[in-house]
PDB file of N, CA and C in Angstrom:
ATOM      1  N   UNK A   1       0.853  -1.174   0.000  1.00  0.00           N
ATOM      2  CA  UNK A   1       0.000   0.000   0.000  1.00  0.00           C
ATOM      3  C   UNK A   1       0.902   1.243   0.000  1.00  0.00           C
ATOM      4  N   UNK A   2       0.616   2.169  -1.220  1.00  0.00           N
ATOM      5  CA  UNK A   2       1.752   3.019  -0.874  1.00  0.00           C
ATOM      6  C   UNK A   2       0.860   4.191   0.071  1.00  0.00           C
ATOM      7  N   UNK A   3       1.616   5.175   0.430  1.00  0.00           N
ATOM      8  CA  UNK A   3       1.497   6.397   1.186  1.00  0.00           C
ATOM      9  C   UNK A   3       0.479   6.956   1.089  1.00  0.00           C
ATOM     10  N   UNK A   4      -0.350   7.168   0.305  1.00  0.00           N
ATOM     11  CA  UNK A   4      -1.563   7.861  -0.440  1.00  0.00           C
ATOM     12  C   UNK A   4      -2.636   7.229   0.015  1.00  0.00           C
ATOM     13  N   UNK A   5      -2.633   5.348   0.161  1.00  0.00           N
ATOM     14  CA  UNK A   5      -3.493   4.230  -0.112  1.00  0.00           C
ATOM     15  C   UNK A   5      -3.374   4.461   1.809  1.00  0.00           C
ATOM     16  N   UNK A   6      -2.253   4.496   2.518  1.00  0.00           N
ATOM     17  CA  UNK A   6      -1.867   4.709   3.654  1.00  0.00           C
ATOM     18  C   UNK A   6      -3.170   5.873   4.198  1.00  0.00           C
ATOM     19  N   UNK A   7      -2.778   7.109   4.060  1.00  0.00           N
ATOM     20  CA  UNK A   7      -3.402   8.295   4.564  1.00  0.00           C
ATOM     21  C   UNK A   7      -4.351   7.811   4.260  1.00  0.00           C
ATOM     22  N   UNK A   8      -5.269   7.660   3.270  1.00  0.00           N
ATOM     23  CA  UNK A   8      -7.136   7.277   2.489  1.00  0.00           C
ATOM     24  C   UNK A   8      -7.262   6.678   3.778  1.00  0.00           C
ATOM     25  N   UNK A   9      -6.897   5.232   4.368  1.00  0.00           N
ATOM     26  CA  UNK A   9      -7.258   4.431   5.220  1.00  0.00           C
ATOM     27  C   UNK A   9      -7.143   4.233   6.583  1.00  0.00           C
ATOM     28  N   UNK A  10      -6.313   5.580   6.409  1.00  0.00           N
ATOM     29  CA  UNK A  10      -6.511   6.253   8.243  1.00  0.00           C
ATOM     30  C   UNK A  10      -7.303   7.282   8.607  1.00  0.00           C
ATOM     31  N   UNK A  11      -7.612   8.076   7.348  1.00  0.00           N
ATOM     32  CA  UNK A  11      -8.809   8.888   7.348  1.00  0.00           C
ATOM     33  C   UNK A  11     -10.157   8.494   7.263  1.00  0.00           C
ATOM     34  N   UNK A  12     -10.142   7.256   6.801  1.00  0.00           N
ATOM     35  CA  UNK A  12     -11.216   6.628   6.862  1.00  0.00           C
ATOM     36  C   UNK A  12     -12.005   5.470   8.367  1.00  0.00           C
ATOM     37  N   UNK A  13     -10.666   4.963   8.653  1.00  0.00           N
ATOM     38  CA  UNK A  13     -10.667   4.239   9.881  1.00  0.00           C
ATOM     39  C   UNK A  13     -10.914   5.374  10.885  1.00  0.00           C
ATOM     40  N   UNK A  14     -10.635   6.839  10.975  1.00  0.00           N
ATOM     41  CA  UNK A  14     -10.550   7.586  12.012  1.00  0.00           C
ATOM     42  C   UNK A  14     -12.026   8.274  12.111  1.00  0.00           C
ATOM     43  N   UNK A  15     -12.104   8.397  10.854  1.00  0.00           N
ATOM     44  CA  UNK A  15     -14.223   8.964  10.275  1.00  0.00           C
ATOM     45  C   UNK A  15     -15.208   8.076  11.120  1.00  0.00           C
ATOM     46  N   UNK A  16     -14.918   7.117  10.462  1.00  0.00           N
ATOM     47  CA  UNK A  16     -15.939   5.708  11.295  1.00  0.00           C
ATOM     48  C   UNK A  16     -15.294   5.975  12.570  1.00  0.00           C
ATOM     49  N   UNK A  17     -14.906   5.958  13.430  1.00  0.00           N
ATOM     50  CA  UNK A  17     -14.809   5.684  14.932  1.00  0.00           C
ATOM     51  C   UNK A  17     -15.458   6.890  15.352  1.00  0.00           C
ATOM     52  N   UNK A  18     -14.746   8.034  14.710  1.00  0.00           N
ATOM     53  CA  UNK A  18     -15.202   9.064  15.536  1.00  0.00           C
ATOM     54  C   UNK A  18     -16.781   9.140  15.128  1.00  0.00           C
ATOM     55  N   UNK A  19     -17.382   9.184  13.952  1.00  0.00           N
ATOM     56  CA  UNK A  19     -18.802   8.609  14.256  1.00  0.00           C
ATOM     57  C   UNK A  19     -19.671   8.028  14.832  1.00  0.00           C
ATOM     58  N   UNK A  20     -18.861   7.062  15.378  1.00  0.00           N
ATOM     59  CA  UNK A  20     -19.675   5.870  16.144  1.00  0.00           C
ATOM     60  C   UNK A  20     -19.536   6.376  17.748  1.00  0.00           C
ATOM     61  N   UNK A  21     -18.562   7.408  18.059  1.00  0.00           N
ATOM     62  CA  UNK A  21     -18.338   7.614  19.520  1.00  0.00           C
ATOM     63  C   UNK A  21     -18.909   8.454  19.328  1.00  0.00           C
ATOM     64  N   UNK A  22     -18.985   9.834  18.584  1.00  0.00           N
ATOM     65  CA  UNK A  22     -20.415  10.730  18.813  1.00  0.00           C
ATOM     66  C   UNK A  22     -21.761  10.000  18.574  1.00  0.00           C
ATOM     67  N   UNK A  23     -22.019   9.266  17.818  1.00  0.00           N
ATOM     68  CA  UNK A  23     -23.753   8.679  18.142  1.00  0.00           C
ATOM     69  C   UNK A  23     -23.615   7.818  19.186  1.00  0.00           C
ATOM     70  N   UNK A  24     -22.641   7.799  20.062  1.00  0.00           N
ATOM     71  CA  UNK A  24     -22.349   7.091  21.714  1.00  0.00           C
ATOM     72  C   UNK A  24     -22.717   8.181  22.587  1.00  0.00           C
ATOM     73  N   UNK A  25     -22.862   9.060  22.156  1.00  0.00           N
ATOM     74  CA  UNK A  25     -23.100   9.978  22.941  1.00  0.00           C
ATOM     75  C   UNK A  25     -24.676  10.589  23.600  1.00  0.00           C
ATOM     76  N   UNK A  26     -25.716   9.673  23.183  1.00  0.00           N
ATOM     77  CA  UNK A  26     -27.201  10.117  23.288  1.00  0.00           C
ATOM     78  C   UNK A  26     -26.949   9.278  24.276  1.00  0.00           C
ATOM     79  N   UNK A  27     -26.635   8.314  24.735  1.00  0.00           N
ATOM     80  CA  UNK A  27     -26.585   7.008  26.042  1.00  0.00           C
ATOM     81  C   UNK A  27     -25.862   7.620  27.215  1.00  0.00           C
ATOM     82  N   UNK A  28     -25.142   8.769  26.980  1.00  0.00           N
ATOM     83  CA  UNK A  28     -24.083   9.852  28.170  1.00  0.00           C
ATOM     84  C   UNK A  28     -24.998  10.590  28.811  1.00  0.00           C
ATOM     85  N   UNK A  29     -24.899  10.361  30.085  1.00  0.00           N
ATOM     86  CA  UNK A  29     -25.351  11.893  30.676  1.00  0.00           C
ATOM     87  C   UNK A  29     -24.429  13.383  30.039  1.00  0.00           C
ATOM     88  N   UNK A  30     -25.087  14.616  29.720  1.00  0.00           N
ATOM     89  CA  UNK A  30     -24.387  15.899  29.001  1.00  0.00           C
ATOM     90  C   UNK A  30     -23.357  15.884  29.883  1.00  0.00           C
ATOM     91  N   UNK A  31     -22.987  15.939  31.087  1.00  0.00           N
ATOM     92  CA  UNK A  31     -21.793  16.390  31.522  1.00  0.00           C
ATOM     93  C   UNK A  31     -20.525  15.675  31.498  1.00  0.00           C
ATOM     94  N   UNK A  32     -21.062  14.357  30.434  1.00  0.00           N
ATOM     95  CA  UNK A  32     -19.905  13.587  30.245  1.00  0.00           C
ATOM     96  C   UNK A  32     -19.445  13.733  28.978  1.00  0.00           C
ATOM     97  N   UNK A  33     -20.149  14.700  28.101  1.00  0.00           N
ATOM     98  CA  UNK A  33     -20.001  14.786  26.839  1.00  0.00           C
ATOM     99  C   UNK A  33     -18.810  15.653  26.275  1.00  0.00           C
ATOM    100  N   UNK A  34     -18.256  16.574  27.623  1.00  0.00           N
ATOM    101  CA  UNK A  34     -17.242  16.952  27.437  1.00  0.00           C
ATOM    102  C   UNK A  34     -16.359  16.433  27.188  1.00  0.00           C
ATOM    103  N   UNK A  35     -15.713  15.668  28.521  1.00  0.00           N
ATOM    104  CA  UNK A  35     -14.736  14.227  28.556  1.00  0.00           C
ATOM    105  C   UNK A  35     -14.321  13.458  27.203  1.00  0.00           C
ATOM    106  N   UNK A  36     -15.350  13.346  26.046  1.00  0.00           N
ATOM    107  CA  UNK A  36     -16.029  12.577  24.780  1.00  0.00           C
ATOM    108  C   UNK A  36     -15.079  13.522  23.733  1.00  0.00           C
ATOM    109  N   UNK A  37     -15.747  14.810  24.013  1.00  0.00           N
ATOM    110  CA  UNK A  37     -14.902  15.753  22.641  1.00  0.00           C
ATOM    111  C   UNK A  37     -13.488  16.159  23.303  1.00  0.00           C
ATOM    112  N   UNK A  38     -13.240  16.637  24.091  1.00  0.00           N
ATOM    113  CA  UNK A  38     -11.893  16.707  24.551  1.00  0.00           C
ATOM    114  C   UNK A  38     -11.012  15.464  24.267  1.00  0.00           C
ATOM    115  N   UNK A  39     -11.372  14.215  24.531  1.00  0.00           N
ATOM    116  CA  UNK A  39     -10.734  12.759  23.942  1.00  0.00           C
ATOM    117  C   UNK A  39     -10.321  13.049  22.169  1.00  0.00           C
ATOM    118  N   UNK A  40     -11.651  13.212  21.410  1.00  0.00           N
ATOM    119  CA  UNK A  40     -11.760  13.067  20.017  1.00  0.00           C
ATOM    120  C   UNK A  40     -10.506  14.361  19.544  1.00  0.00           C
ATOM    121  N   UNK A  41     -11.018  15.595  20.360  1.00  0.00           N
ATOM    122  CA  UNK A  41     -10.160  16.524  19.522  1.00  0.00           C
ATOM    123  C   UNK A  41      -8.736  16.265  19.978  1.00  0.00           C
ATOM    124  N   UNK A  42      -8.377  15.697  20.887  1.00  0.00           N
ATOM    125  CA  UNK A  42      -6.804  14.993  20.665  1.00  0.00           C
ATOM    126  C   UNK A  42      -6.598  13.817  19.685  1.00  0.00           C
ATOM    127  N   UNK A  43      -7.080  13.181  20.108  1.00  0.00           N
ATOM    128  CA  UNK A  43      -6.917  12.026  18.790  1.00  0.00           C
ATOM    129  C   UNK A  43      -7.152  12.295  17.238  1.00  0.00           C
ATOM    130  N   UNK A  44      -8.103  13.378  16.859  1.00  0.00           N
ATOM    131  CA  UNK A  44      -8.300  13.590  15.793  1.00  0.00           C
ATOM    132  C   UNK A  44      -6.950  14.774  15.566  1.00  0.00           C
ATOM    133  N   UNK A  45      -6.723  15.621  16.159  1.00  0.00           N
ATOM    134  CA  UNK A  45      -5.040  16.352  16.104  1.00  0.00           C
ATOM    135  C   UNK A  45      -4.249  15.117  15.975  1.00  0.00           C
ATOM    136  N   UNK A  46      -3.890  14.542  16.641  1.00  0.00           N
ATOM    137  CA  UNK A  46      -2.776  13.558  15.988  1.00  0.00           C
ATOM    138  C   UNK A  46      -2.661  13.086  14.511  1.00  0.00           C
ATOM    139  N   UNK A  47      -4.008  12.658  14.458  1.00  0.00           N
ATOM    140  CA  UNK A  47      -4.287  11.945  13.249  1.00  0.00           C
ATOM    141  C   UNK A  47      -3.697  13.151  11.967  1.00  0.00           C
ATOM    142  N   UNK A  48      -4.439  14.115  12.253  1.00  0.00           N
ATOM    143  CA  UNK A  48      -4.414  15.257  11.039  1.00  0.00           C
ATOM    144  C   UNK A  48      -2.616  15.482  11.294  1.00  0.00           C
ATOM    145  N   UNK A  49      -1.906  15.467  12.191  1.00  0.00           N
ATOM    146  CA  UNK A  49      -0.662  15.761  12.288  1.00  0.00           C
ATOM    147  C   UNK A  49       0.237  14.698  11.748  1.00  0.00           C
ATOM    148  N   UNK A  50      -0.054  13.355  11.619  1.00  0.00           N
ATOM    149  CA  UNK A  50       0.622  12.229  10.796  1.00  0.00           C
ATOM    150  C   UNK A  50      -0.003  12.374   9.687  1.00  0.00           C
ATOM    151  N   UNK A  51      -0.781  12.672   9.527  1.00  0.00           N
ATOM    152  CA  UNK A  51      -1.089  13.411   7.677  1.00  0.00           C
ATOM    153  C   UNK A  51      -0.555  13.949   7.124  1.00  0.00           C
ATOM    154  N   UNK A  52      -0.084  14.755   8.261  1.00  0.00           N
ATOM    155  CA  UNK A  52       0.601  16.151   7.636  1.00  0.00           C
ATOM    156  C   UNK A  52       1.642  16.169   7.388  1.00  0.00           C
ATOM    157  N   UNK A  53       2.326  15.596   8.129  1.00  0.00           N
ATOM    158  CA  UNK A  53       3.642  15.309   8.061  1.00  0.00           C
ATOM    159  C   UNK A  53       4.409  13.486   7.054  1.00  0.00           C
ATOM    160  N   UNK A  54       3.217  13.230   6.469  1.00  0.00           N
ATOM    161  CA  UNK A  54       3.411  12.152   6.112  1.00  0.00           C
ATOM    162  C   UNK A  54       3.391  10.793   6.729  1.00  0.00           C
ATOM    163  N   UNK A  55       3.507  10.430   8.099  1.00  0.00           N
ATOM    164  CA  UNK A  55       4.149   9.726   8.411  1.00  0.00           C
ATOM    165  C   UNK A  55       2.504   8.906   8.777  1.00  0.00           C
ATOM    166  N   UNK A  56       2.902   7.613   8.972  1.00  0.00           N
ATOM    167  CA  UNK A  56       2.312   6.233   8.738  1.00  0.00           C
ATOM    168  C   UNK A  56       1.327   6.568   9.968  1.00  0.00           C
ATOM    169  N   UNK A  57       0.648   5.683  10.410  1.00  0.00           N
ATOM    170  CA  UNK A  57      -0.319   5.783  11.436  1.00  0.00           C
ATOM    171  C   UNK A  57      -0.174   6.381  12.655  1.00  0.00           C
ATOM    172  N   UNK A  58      -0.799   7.280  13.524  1.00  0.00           N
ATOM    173  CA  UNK A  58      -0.307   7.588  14.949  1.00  0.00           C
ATOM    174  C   UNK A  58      -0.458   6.600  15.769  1.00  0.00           C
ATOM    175  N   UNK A  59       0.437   6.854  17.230  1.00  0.00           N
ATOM    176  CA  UNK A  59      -0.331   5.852  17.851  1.00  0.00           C
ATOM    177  C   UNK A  59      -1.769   5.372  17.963  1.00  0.00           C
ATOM    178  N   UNK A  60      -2.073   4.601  18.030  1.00  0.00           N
ATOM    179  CA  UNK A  60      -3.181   3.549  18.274  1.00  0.00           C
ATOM    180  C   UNK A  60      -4.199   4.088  19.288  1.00  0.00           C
ATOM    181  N   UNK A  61      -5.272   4.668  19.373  1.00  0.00           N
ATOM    182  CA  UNK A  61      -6.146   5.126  20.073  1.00  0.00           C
ATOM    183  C   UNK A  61      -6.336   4.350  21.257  1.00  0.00           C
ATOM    184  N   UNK A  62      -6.313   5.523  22.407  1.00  0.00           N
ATOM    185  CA  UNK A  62      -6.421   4.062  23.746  1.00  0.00           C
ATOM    186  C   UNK A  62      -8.598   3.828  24.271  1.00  0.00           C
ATOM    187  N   UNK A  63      -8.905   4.338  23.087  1.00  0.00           N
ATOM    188  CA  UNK A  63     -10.679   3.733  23.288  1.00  0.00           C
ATOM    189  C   UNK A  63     -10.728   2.308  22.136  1.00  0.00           C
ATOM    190  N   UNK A  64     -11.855   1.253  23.091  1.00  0.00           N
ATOM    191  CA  UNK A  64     -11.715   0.050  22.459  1.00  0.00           C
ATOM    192  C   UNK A  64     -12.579   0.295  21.175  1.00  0.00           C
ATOM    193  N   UNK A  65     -12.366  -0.169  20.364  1.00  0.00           N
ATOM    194  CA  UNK A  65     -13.418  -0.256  18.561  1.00  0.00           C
ATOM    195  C   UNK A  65     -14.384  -1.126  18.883  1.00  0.00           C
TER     196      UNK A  65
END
C-alpha cells in the first residue's frame, strides 16, 4: 500500500470511529459529553498531524473499537 493508499485508510478508519463515539453519545449523561470531545479533539489532532507530516499511522487510540 503506498502512502496515499496509507493516509485514504486512516482517514477513513478515524471517520468511522469518531462517528460511532459521537452517536455514543445520546446514552451519556451531558456532563460527560465533554470528557467525549476533549478525547476526540486529541486524537483527531494527531491523526491530522501524521497526515501532515506524512508519516504512517499515529499511535493507536487508547478507546476500544
Amino acid at each position: 500500500m503506498d502512502p496515499n493508499e496509507q493516509a485514504q485508510a486512516l482517514a477513513e478508519q478515524t471517520l468511522r470511529s469518531t462517528r460511532e463515539r459521537l452517536e455514543s453519545l445520546e446514552a451519556l449523561p451531558t456532563a460527560e459529553h465533554v470528557a467525549v470531545f476533549d478525547t476526540l479533539h486529541q486524537e483527531l489532532s494527531g491523526v491530522l498531524g501524521a497526515l501532515d507530516q506524512g508519516a504512517g499511522a499515529p499511535e493507536q487510540p487508547r478507546y476500544p473499537r
